[in-house]
N, C-alpha and C. Protein backbone atom coordinates (compact mmCIF):
# COMPACT_ATOMS: atom_id res chain seq x y z
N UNK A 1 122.16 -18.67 102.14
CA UNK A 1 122.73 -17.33 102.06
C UNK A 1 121.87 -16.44 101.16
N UNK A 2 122.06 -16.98 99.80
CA UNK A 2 120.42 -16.39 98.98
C UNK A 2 119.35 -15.80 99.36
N UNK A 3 119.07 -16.95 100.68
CA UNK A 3 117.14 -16.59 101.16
C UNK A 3 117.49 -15.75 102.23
N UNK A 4 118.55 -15.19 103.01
CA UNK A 4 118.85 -14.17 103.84
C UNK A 4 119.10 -12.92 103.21
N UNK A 5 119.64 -12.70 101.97
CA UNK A 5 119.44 -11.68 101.18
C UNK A 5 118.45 -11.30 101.02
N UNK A 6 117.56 -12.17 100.62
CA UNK A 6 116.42 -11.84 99.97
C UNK A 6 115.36 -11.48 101.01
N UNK A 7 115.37 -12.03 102.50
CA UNK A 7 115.13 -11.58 103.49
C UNK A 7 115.17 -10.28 104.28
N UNK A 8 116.27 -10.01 103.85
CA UNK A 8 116.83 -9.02 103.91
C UNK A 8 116.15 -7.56 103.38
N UNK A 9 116.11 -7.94 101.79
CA UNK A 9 115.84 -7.07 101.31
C UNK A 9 114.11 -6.59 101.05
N UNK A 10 114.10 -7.76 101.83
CA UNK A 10 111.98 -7.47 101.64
C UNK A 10 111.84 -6.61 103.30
N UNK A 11 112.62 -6.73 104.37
CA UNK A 11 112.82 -5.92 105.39
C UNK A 11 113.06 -4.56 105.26
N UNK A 12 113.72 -4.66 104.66
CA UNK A 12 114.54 -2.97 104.14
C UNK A 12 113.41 -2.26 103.11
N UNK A 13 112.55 -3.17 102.49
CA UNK A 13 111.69 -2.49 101.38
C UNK A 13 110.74 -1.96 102.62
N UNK A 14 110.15 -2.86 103.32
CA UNK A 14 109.04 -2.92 104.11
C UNK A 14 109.31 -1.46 105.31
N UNK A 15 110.49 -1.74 105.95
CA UNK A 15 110.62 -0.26 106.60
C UNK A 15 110.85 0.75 105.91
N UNK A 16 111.12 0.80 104.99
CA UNK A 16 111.68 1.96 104.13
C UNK A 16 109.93 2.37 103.45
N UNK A 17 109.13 1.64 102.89
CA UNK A 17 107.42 2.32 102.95
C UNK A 17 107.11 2.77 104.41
N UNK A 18 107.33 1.87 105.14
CA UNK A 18 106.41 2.28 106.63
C UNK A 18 106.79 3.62 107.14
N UNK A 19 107.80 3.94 106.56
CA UNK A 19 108.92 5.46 107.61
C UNK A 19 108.38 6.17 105.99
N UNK A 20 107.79 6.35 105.12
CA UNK A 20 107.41 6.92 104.08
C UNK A 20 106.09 7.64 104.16
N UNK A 21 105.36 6.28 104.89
CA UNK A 21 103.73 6.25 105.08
C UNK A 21 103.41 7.25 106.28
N UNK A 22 104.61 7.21 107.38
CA UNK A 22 104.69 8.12 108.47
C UNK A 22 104.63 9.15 108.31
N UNK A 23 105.79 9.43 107.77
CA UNK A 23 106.20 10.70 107.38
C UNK A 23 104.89 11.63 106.10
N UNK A 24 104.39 10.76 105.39
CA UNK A 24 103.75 11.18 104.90
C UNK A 24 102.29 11.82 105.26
N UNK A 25 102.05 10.63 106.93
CA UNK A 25 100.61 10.72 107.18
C UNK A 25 100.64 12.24 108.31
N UNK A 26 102.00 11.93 108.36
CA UNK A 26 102.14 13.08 110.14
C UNK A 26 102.00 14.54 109.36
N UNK A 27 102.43 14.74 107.66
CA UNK A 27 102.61 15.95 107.69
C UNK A 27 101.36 16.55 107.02
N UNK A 28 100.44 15.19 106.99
CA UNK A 28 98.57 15.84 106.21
C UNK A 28 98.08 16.03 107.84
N UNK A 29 98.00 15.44 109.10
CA UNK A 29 97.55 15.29 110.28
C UNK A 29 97.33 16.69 110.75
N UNK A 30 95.52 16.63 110.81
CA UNK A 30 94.81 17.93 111.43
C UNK A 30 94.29 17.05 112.49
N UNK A 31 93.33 18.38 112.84
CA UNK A 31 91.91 18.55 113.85
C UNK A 31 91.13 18.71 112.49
N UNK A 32 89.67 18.38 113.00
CA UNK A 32 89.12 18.81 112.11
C UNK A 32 88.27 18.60 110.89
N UNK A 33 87.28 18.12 110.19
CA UNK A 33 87.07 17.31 108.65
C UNK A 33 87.47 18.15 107.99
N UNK A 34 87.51 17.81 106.27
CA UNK A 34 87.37 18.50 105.72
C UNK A 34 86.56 18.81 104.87
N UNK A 35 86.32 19.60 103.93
CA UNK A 35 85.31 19.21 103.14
C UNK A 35 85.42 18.50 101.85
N UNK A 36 84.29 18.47 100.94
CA UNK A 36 84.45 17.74 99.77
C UNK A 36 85.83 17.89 98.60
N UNK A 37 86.58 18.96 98.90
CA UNK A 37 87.63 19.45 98.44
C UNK A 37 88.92 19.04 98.76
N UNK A 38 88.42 18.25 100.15
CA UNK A 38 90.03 18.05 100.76
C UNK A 38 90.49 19.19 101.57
N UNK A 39 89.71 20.00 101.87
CA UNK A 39 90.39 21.95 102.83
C UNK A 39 89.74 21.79 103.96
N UNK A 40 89.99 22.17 104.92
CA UNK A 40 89.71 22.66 106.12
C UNK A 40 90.59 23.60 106.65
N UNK A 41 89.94 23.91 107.56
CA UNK A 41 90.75 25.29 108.35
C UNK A 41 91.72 25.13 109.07
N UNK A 42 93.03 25.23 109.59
CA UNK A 42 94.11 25.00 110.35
C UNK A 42 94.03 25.77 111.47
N UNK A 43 93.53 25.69 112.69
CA UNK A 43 93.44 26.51 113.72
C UNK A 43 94.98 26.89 114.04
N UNK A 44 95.82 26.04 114.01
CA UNK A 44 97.29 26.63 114.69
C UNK A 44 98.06 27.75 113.24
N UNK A 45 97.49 27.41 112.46
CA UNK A 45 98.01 28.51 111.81
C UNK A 45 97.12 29.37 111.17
N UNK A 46 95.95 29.19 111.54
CA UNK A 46 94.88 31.06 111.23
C UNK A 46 95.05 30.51 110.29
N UNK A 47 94.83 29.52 108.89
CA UNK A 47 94.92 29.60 107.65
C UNK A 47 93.61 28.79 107.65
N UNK A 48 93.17 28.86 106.27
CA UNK A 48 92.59 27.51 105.26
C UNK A 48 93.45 27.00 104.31
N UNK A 49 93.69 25.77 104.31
CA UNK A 49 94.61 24.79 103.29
C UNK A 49 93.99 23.53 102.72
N UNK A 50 94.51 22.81 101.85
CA UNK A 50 93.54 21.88 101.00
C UNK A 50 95.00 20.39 100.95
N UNK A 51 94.12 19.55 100.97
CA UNK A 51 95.30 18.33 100.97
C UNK A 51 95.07 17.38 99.45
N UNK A 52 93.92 17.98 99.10
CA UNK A 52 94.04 17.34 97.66
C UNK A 52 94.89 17.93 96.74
N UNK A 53 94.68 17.51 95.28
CA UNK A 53 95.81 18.24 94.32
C UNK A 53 94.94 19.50 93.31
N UNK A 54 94.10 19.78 94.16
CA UNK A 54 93.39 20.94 93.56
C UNK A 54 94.12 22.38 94.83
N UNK A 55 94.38 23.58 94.26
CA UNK A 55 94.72 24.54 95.28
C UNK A 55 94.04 25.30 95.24
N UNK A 56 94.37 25.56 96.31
CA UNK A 56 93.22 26.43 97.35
C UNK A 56 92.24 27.89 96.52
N UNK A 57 93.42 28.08 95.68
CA UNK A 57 93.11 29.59 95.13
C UNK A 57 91.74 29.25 93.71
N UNK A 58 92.33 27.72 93.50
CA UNK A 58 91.05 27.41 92.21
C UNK A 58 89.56 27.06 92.82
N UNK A 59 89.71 27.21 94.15
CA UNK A 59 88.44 26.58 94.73
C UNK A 59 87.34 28.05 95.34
N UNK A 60 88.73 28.97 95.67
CA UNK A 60 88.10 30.61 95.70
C UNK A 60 86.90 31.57 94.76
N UNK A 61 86.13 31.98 95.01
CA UNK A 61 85.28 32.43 94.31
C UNK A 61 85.61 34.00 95.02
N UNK A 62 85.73 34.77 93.61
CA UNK A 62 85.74 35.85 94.37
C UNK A 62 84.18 37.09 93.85
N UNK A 63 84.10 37.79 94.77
CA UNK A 63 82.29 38.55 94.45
C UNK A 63 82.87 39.91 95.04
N UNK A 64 82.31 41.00 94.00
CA UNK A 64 82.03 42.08 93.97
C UNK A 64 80.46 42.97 94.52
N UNK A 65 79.91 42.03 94.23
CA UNK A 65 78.75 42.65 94.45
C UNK A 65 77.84 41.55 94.87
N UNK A 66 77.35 42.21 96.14
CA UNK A 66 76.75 41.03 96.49
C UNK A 66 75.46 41.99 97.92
N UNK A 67 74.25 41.17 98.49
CA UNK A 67 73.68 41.94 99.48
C UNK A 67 73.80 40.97 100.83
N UNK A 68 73.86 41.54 101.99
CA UNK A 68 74.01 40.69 103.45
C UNK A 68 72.15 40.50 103.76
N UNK A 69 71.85 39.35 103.59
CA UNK A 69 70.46 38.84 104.11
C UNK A 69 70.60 38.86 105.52
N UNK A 70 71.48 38.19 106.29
CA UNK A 70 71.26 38.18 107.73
C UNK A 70 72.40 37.79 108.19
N UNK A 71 72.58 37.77 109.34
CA UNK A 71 74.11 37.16 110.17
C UNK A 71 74.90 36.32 109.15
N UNK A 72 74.26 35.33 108.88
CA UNK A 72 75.03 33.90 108.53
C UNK A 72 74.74 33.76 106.93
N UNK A 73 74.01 35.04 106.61
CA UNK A 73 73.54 34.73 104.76
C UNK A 73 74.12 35.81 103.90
N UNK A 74 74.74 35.83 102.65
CA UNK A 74 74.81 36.38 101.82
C UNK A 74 74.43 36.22 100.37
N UNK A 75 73.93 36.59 99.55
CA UNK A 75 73.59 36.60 98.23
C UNK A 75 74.21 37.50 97.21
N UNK A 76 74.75 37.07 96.01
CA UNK A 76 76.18 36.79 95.41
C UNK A 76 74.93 36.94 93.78
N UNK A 77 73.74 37.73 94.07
CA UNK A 77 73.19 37.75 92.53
C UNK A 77 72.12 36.35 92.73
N UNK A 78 72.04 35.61 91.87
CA UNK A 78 71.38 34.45 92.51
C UNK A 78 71.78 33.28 93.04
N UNK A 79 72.98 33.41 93.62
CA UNK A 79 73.85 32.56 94.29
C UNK A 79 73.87 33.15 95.78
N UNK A 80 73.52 32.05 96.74
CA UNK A 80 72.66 32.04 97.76
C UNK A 80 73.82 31.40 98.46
N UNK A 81 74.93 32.10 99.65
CA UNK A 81 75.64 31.45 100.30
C UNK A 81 75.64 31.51 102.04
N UNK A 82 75.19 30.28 102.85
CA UNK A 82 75.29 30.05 104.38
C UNK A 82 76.52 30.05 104.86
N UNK A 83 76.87 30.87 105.26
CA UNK A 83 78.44 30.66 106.03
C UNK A 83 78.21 29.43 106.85
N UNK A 84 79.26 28.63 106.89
CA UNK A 84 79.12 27.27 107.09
C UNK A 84 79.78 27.25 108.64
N UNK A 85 79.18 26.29 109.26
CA UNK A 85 79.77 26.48 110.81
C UNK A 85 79.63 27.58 112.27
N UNK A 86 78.39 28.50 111.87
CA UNK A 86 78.23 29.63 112.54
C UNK A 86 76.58 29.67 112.48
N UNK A 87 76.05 29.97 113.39
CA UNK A 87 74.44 30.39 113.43
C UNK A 87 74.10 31.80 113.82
N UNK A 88 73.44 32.85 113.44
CA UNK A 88 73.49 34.17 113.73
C UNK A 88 71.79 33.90 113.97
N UNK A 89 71.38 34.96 114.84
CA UNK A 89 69.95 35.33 115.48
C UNK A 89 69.26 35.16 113.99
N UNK A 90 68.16 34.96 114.14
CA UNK A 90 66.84 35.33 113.05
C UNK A 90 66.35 36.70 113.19
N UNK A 91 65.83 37.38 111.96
CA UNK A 91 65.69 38.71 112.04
C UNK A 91 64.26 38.93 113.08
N UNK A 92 63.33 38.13 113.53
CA UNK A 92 62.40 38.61 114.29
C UNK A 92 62.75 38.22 115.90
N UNK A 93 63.67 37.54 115.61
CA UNK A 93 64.04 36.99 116.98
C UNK A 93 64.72 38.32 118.22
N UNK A 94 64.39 38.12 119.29
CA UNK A 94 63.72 39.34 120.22
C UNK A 94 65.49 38.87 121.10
N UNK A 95 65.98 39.62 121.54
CA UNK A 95 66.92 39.42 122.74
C UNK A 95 66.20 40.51 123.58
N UNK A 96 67.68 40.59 124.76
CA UNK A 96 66.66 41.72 125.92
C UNK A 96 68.53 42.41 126.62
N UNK A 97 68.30 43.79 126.42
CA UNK A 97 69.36 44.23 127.45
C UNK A 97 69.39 45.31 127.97
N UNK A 98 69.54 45.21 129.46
CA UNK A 98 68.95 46.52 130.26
C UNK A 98 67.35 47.07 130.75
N UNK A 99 66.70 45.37 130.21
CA UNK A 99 65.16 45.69 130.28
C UNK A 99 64.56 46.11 129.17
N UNK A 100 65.77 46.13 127.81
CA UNK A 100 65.06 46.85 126.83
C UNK A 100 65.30 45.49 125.90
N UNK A 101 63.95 45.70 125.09
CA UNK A 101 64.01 44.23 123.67
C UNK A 101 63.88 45.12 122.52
N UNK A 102 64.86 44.56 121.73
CA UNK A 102 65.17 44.64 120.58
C UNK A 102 65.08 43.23 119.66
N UNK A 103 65.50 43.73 118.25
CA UNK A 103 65.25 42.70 117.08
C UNK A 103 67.06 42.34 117.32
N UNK A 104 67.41 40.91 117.75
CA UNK A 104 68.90 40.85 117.99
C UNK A 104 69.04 40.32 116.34
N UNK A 105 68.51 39.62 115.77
CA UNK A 105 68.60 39.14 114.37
C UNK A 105 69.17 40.53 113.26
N UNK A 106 68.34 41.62 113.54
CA UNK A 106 68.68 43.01 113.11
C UNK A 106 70.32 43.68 113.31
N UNK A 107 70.51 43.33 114.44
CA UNK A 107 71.78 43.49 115.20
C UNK A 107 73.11 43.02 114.65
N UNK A 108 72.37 41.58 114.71
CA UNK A 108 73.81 40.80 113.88
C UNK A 108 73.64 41.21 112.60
N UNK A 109 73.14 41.29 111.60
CA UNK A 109 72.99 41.68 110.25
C UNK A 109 73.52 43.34 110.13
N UNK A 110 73.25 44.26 110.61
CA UNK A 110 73.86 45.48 110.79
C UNK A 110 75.57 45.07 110.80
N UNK A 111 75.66 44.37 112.02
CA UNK A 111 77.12 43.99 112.32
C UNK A 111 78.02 43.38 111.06
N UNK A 112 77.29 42.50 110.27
CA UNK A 112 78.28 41.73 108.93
C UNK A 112 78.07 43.01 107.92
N UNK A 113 76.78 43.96 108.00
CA UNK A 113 76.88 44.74 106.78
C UNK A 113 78.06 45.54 106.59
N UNK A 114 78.19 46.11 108.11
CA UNK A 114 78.99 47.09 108.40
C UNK A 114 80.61 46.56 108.27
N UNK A 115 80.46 45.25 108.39
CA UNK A 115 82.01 44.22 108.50
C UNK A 115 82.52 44.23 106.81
N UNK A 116 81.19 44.09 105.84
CA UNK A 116 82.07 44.16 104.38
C UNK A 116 81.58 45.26 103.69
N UNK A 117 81.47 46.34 104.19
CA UNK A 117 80.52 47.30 103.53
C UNK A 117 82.30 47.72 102.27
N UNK A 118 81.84 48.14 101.37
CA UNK A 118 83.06 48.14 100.43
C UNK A 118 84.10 47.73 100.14
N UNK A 119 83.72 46.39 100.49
CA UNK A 119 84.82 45.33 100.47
C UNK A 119 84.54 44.34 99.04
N UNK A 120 85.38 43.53 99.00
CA UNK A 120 85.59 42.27 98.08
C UNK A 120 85.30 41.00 99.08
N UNK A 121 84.27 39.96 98.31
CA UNK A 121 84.49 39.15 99.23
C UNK A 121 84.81 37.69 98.42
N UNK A 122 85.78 36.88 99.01
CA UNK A 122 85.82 35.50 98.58
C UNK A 122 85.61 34.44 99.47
N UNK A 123 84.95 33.62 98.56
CA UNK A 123 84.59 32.65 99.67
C UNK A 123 84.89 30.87 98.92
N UNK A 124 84.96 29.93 99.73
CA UNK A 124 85.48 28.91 99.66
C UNK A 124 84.18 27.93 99.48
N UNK A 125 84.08 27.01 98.76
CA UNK A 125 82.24 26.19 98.54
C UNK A 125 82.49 25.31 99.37
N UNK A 126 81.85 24.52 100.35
CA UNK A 126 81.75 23.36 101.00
C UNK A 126 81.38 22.37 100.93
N UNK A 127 79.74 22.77 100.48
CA UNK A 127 78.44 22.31 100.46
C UNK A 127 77.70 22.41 99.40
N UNK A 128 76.02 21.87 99.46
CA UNK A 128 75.20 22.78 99.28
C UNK A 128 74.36 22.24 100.47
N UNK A 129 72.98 23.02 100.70
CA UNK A 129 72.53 22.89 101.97
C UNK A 129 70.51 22.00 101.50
N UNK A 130 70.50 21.49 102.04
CA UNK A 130 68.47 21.21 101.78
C UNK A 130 67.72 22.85 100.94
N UNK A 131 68.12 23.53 101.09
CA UNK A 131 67.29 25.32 100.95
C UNK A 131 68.17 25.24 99.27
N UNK A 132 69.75 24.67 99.10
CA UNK A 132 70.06 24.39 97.63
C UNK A 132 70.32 26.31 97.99
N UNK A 133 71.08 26.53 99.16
CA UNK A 133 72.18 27.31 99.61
C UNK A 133 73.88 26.94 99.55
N UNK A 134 74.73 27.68 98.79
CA UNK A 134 76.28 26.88 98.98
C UNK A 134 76.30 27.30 100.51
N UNK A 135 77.10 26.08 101.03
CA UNK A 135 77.82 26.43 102.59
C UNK A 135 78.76 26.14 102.31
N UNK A 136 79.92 27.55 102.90
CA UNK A 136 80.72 27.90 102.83
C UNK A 136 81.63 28.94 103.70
N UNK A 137 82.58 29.10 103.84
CA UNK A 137 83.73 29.73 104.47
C UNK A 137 84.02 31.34 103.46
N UNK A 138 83.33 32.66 103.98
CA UNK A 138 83.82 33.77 103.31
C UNK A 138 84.83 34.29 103.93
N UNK A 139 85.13 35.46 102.89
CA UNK A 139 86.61 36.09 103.87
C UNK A 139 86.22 37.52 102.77
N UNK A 140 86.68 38.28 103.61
CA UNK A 140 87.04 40.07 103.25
C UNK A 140 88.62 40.51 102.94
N UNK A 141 88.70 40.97 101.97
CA UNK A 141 90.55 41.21 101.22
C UNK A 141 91.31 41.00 101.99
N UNK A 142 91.25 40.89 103.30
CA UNK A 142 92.45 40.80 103.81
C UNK A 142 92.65 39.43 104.31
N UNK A 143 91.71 38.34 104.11
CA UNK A 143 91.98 36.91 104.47
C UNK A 143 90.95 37.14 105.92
N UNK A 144 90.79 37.69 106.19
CA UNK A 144 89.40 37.67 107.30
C UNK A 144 88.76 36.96 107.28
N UNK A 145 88.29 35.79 108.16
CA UNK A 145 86.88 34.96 108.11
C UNK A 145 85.97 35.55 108.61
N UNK A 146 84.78 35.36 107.82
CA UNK A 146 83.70 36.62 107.64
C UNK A 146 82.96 36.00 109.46
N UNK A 147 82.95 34.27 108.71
CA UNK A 147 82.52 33.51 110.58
C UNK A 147 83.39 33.44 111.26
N UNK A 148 84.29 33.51 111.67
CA UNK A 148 85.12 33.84 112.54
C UNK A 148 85.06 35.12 113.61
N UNK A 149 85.30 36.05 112.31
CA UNK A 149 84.21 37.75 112.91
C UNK A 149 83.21 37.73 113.89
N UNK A 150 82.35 37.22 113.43
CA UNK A 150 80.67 37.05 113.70
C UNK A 150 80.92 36.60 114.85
N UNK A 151 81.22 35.75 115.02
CA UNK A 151 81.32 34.32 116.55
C UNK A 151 82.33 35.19 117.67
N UNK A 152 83.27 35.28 117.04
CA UNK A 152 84.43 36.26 117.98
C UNK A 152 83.92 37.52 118.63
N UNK A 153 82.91 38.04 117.71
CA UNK A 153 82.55 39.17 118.46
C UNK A 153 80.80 39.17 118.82
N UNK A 154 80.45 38.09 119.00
CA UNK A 154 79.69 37.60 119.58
C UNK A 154 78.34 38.31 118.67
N UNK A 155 77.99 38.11 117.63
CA UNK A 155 77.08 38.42 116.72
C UNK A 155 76.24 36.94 116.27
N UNK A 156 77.23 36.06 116.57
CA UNK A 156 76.94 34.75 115.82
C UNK A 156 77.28 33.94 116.99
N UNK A 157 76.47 32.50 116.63
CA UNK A 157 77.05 31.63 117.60
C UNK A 157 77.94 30.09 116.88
N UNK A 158 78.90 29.58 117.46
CA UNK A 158 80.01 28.08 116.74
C UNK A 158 78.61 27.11 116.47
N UNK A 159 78.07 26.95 115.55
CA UNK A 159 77.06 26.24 115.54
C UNK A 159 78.11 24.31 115.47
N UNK A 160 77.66 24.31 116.52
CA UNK A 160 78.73 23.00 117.22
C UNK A 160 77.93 21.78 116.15
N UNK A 161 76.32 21.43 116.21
CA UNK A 161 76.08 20.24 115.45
C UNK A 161 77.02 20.17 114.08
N UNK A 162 76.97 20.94 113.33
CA UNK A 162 77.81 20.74 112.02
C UNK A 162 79.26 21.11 112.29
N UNK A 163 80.14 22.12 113.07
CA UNK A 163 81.61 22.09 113.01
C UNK A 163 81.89 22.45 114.37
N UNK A 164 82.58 22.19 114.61
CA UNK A 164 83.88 22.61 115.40
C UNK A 164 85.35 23.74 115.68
N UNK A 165 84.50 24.62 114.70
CA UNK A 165 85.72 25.52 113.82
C UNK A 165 85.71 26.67 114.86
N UNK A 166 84.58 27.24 115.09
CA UNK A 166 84.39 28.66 115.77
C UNK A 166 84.60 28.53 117.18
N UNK A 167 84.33 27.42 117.67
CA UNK A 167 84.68 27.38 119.43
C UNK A 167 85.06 28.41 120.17
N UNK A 168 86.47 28.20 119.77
CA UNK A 168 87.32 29.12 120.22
C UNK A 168 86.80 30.59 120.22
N UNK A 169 86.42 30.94 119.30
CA UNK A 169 86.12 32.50 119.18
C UNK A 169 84.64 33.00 119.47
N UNK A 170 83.78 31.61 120.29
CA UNK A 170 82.47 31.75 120.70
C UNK A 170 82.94 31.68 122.34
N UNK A 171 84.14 31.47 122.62
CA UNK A 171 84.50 31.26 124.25
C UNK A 171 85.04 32.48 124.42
N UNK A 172 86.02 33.30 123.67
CA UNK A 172 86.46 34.39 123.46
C UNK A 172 85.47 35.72 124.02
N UNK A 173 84.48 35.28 122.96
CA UNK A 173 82.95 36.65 122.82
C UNK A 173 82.35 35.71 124.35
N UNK A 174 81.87 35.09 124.81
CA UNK A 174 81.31 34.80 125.85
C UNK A 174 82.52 35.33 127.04
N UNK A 175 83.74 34.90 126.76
CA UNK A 175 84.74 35.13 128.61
C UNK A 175 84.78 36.81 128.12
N UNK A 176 84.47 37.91 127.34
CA UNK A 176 84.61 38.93 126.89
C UNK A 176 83.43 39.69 126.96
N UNK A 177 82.52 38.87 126.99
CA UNK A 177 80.95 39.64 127.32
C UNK A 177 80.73 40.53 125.78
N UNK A 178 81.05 40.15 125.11
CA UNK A 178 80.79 40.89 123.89
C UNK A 178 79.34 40.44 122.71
N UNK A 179 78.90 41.67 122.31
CA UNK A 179 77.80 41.40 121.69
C UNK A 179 76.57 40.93 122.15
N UNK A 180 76.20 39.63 121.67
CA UNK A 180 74.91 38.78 121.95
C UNK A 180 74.98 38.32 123.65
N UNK A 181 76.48 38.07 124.02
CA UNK A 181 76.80 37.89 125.12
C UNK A 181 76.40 38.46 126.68
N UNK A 182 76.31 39.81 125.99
CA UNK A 182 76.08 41.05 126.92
C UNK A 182 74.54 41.23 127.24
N UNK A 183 74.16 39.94 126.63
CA UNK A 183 72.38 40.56 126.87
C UNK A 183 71.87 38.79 127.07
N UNK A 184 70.30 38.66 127.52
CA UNK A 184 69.54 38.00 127.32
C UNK A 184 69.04 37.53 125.72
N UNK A 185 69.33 36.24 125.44
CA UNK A 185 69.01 35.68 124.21
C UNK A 185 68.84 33.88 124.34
N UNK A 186 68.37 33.82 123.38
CA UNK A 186 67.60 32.57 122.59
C UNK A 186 68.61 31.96 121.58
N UNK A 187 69.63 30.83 121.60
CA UNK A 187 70.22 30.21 120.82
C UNK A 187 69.23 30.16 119.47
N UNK A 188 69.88 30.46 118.28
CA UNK A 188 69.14 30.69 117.06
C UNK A 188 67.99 29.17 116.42
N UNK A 189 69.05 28.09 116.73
CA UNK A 189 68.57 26.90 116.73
C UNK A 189 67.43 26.54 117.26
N UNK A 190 67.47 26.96 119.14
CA UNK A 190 66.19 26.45 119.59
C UNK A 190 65.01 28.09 119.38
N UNK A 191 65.46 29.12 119.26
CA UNK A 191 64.36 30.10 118.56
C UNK A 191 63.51 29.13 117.34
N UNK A 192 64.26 28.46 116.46
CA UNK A 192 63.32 28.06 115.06
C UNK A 192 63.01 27.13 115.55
N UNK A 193 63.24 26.41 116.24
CA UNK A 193 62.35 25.02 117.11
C UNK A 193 61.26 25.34 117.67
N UNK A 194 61.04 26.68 118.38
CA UNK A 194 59.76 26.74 118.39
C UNK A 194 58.59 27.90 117.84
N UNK A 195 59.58 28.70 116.82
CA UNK A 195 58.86 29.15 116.05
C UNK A 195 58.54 28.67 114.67
């Protein structure tokens, strides 16, 4: 009778973790990595969130002053940040539309200047990159992803080898014909492959 109690009660311990461990694992369960922080982006809810016990807001950097190098670069003083997950044209790199060539690298960079021109920007650290660039996730006061922008409106492309994040808003600007879309171009990647 003893060893059925006790049977008993190592059953009841044992489901009572397992329906704990569930419950616990179903409500961290993304798409997605994250980064060294524990954050990634939540596509079903337009957010960034963090599953470690650091929050989100201590991991924010916020910049006042800062200059747009190119599509995918900003500089923050001597802090050098790659928006992480997005590839934008190179500034010599040539597209073509209507028979006419232009600098498309120029294009996209106009496009992000004009996206934070008197704005605040914060951005989230990821990385750092080989160049000893942070990669990272920016945003404009209103919670805007700066790559998100870029890709959606076809300035930038979901640079797929490293994430998975922009997809969506690189299928968007392509079924939309918008931007880079609308013309003859050179994926930024294979442009520096053979220049």
């Amino acid at each position: 009778m003893l060893k059925l109690k006790i049977i008993k009660n190592i059953v009841n311990i044992a489901l009572g973790s397992l329906i704990i461990l569930i419950i616990h694992s179903t409500s961290y369960s993304h798409s997605g990595r994250t980064n060294s922080e524990g954050c990634h982006k939540d596509n079903k809810k337009n957010n960034y969130h963090c599953h470690s016990t650091k929050k989100k807001e201590n991991l924010k950097k916020e910049y006042k002053s800062f200059k747009v190098i190119d599509g995918d670069t900003i500089h923050f003083g001597n802090i050098k940040y790659r928006f992480s997950g997005i590839d934008a044209p190179e500034k010599k790199q040539i597209c073509e539309l209507e028979n006419k060539k232009f600098l498309c690298g120029v294009f996209a960079t106009k496009a992000l200047k004009e996206k934070v021109l008197n704005k605040k920007i914060t951005c989230i650290d990821e990385s750092i990159d080989r160049y000893k660039r942070i990669i990272g996730e920016c945003y404009i006061n209103n919670g805007e992803s700066l790559s998100s922008f870029m890709v959606r409106n076809g300035y930038a492309f979901a640079y797929r080898k490293y994430s998975k994040k922009f997809i969506k808003d690189e299928e968007f600007a392509k079924k939309n014909n918008l931007g880079l879309w609308k013309m003859k171009f050179e994926y930024p990647w294979d442009y520096r492959r053979k220049n």
